[in-house]
N, C-alpha and C. Protein backbone atom coordinates (compact mmCIF):
# COMPACT_ATOMS: atom_id res chain seq x y z
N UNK A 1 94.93 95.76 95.49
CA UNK A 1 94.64 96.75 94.49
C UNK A 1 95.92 97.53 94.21
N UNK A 2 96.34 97.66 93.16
CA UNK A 2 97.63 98.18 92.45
C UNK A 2 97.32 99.94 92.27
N UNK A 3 98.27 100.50 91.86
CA UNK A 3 97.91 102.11 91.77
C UNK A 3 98.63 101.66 90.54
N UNK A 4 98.26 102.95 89.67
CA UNK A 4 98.61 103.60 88.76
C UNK A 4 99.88 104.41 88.66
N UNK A 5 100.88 104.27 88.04
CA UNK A 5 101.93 105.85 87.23
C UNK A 5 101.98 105.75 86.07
N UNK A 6 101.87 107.00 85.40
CA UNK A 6 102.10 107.18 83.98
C UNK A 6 103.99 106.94 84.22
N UNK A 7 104.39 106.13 83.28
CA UNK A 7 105.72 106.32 82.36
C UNK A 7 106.43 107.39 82.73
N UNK A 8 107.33 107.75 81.73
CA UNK A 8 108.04 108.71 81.05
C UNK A 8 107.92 108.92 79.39
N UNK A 9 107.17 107.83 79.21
CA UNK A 9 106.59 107.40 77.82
C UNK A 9 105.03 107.51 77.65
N UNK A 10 104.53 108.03 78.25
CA UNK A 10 103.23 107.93 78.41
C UNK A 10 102.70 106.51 78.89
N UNK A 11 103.11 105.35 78.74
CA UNK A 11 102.81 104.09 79.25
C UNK A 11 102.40 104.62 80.26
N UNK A 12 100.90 103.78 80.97
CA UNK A 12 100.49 103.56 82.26
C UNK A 12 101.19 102.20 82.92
N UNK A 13 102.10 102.10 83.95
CA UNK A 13 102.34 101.11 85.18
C UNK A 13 101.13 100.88 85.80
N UNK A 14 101.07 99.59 86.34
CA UNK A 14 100.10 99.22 87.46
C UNK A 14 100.72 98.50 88.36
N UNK A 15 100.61 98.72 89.68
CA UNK A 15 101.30 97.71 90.18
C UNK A 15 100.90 98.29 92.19
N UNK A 16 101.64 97.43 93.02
CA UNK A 16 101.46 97.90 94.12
C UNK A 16 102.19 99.04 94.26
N UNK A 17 101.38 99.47 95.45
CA UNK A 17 101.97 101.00 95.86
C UNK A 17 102.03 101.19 97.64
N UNK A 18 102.42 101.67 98.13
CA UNK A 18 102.58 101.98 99.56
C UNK A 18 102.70 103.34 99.78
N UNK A 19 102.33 104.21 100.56
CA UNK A 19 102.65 105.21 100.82
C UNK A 19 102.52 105.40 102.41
N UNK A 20 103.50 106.59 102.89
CA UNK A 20 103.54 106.48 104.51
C UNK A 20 103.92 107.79 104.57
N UNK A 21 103.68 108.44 105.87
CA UNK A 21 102.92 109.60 106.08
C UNK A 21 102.89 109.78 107.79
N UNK A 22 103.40 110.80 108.29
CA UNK A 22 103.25 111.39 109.56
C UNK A 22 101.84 111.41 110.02
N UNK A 23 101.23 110.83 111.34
CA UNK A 23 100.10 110.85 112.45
C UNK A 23 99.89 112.71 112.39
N UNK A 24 99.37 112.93 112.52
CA UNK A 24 98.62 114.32 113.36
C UNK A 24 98.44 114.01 114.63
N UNK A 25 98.48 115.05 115.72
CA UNK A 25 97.87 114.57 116.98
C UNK A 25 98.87 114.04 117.48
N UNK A 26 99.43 112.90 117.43
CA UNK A 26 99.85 111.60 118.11
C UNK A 26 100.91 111.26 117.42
N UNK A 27 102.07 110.44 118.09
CA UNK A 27 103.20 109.91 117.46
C UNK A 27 102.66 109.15 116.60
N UNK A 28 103.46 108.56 115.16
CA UNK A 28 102.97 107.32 114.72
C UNK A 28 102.87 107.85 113.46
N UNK A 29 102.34 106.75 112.33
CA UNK A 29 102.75 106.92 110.96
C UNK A 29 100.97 106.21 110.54
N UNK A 30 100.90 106.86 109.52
CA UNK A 30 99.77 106.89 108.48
C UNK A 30 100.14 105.52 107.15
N UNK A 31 99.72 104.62 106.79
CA UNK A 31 99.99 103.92 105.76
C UNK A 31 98.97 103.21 104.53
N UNK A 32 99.04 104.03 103.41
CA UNK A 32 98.21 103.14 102.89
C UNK A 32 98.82 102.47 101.98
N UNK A 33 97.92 101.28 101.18
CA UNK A 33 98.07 100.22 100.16
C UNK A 33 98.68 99.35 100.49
N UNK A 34 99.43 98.51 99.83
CA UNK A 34 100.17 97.39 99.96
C UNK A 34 101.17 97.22 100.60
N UNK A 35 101.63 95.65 101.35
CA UNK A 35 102.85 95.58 101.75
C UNK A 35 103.09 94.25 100.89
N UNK A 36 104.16 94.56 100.25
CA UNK A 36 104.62 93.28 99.33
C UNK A 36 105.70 93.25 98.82
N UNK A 37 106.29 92.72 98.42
CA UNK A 37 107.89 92.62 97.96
C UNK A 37 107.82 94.36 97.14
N UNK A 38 107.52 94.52 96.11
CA UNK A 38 107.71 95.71 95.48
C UNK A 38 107.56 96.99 96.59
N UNK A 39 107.06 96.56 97.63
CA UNK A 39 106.73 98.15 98.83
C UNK A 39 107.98 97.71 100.11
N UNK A 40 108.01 96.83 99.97
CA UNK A 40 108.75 95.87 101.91
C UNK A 40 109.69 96.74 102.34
N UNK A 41 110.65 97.37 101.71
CA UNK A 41 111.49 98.42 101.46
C UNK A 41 111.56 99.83 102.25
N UNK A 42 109.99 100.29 101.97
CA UNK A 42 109.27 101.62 102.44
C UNK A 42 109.00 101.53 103.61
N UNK A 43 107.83 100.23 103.41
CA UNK A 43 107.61 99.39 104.74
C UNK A 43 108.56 99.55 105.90
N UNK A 44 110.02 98.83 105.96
CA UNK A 44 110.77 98.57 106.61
C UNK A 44 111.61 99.81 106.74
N UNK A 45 111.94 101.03 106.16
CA UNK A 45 112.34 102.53 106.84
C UNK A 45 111.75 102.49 107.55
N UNK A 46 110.38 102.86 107.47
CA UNK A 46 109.18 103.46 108.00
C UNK A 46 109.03 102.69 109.26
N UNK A 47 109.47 101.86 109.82
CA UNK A 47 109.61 100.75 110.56
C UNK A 47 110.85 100.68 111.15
N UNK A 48 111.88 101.36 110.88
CA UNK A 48 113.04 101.88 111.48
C UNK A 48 112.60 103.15 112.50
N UNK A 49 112.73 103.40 111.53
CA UNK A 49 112.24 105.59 111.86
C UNK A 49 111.59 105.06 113.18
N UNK A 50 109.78 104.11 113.63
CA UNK A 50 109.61 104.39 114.53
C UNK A 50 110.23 103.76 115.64
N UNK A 51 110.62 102.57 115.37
CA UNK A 51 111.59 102.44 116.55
C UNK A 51 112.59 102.79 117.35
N UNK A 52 113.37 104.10 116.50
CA UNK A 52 114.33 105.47 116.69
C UNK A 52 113.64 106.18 117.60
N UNK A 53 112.32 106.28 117.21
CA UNK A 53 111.48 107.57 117.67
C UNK A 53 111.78 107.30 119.35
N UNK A 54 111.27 106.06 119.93
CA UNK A 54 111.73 106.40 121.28
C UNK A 54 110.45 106.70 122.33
N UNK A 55 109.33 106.74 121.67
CA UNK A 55 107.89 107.05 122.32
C UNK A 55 107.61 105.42 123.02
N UNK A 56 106.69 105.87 124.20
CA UNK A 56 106.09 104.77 124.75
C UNK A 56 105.19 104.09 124.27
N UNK A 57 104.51 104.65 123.24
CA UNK A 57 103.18 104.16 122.63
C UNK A 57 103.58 105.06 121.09
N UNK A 58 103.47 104.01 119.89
CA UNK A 58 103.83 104.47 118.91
C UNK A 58 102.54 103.98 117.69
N UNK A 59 101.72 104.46 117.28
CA UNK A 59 100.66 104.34 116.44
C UNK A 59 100.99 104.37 115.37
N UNK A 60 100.05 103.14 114.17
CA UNK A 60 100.34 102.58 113.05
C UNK A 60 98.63 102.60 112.14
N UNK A 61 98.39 104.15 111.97
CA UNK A 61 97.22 103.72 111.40
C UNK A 61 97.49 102.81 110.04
N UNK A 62 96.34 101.38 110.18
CA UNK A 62 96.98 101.01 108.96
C UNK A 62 94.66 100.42 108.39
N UNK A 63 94.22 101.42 108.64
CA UNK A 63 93.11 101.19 107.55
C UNK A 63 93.33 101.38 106.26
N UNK A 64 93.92 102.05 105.63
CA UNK A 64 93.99 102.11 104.31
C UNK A 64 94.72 100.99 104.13
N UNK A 65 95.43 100.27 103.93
CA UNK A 65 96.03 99.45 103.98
C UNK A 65 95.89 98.04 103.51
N UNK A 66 95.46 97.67 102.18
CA UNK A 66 94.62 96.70 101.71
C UNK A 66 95.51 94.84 102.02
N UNK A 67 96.72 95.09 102.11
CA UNK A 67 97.43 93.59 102.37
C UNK A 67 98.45 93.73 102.66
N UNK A 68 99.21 92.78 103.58
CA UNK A 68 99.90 92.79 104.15
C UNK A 68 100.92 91.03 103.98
N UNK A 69 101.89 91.13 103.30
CA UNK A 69 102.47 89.71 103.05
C UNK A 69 102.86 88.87 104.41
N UNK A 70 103.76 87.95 104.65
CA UNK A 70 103.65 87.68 105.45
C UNK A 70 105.28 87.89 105.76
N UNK A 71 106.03 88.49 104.78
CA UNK A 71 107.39 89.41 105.43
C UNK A 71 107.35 90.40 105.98
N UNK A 72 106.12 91.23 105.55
CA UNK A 72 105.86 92.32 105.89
C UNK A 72 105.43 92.44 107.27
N UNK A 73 104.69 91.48 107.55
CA UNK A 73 104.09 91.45 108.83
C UNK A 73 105.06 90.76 109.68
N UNK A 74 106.69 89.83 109.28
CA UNK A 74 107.46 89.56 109.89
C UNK A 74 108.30 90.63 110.42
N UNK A 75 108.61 91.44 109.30
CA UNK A 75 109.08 92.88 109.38
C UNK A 75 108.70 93.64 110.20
N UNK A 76 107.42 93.53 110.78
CA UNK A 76 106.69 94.57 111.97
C UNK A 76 107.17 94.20 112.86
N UNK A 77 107.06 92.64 112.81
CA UNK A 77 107.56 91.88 114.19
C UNK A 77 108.99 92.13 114.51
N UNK A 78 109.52 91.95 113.67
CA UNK A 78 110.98 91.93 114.10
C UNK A 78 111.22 93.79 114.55
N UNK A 79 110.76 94.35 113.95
CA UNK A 79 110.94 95.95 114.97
C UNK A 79 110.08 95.98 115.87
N UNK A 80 108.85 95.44 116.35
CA UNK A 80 108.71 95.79 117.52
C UNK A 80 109.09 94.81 118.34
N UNK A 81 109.95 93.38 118.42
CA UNK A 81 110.96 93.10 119.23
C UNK A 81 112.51 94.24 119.64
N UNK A 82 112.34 94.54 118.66
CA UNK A 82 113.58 95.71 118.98
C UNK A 82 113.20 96.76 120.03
N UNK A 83 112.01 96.97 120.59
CA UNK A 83 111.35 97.95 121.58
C UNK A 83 112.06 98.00 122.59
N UNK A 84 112.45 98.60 123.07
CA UNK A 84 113.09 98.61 124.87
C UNK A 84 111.48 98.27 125.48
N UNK A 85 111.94 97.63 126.59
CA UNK A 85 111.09 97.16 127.62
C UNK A 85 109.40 98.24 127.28
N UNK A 86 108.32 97.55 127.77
CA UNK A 86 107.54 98.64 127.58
C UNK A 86 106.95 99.67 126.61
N UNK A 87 107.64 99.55 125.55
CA UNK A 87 107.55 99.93 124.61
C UNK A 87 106.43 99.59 123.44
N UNK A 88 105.46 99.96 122.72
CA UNK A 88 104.58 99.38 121.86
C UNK A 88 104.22 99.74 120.98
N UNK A 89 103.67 99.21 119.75
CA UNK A 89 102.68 99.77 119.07
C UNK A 89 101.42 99.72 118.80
N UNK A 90 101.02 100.50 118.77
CA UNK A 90 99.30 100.04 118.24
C UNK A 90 98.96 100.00 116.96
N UNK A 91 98.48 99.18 116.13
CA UNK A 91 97.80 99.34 115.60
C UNK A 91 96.56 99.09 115.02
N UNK A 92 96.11 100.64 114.11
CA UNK A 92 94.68 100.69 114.36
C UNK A 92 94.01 100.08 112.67
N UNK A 93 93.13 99.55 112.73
CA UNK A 93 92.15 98.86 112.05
C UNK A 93 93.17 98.12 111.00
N UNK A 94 94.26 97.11 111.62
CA UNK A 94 95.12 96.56 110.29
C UNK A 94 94.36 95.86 109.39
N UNK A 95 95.11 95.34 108.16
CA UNK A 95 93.85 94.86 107.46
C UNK A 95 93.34 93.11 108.08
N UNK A 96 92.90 92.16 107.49
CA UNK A 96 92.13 90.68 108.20
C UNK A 96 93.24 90.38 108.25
N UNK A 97 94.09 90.43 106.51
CA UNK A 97 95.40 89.34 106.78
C UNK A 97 96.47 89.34 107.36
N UNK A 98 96.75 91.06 108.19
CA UNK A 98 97.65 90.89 109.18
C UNK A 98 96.98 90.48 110.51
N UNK A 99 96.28 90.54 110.84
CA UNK A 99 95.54 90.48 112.30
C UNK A 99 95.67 88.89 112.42
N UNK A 100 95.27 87.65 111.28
CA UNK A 100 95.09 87.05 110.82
C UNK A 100 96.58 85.60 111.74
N UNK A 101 97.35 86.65 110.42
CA UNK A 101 99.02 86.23 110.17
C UNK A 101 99.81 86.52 111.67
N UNK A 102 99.45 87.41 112.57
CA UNK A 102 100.11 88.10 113.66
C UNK A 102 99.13 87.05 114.86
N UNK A 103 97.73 87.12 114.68
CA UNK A 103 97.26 85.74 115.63
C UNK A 103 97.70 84.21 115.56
N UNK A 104 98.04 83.74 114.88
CA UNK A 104 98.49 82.74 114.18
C UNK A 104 100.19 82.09 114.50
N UNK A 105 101.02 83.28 114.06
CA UNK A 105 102.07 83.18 114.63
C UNK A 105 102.89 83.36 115.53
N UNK A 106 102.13 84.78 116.13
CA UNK A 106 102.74 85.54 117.26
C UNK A 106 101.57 85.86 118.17
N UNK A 107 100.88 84.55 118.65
CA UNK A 107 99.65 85.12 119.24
C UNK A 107 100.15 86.33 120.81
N UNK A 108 101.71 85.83 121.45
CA UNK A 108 101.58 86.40 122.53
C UNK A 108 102.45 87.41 122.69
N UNK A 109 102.98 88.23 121.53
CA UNK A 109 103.95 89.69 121.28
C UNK A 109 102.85 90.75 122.05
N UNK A 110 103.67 91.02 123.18
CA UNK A 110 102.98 92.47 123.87
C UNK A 110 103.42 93.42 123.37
N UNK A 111 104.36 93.42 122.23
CA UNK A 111 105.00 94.62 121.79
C UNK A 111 103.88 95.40 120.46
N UNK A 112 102.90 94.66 120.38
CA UNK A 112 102.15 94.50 119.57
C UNK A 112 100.37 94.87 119.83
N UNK A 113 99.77 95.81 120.13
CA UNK A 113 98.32 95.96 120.44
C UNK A 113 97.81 96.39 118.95
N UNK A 114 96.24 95.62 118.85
CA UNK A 114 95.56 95.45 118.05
C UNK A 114 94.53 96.33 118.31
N UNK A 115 93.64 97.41 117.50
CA UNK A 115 92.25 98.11 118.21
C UNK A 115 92.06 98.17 116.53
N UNK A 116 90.57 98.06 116.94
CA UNK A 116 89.40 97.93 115.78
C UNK A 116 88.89 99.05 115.61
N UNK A 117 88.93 100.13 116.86
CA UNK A 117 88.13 101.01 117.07
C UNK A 117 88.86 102.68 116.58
């Protein structure tokens, strides 16, 4: 599902959107909409930043979060290989097609926890 911007012309854009956003509570980042070539970008700061952060447990709410390409979800991978020892993320309710794409290819990344809940 694409979001909306008006122009500068009044034209309406449609297209994907991503947005990312500081946890409350808890280390970790908030994300909704798309991951796809037009977002991978945002994606992949946002995916810097937490691997800087330096926490033992680093949270990825990603329910809002309607798809996930399969760079994007390479992109996760490849920063949470970058983890020092011990290091992880969780994330919570990703959407089917990363859970999907991440069982599939990377069934045995511990850098990587999955919760539904």
């Amino acid at each position: 599902m694409g979001t909306q911007h008006e122009a500068p012309s009044g034209a309406v854009h449609t297209g994907p959107g991503l947005t990312v956003s500081p946890l409350t509570g808890r280390k970790g980042l908030r994300a909704a909409g798309e991951v796809v070539l037009a977002t991978r970008g945002r994606w992949e700061r946002a995916l810097e930043q937490a691997v800087g952060e330096g926490e033992d447990v680093y949270y990825l709410e990603l329910s809002d979060v309607t798809f996930v390409d399969v760079a994007g979800a390479g992109a996760l991978v490849a920063a949470a290989q970058r983890l020092q020892d011990g290091r992880r993320f969780v994330l919570h309710r990703p959407p089917p097609t990363l859970r999907r794409v991440l069982d599939t290819l990377w069934p045995d990344l511990s850098e990587i926890e999955v919760t539904m809940s």
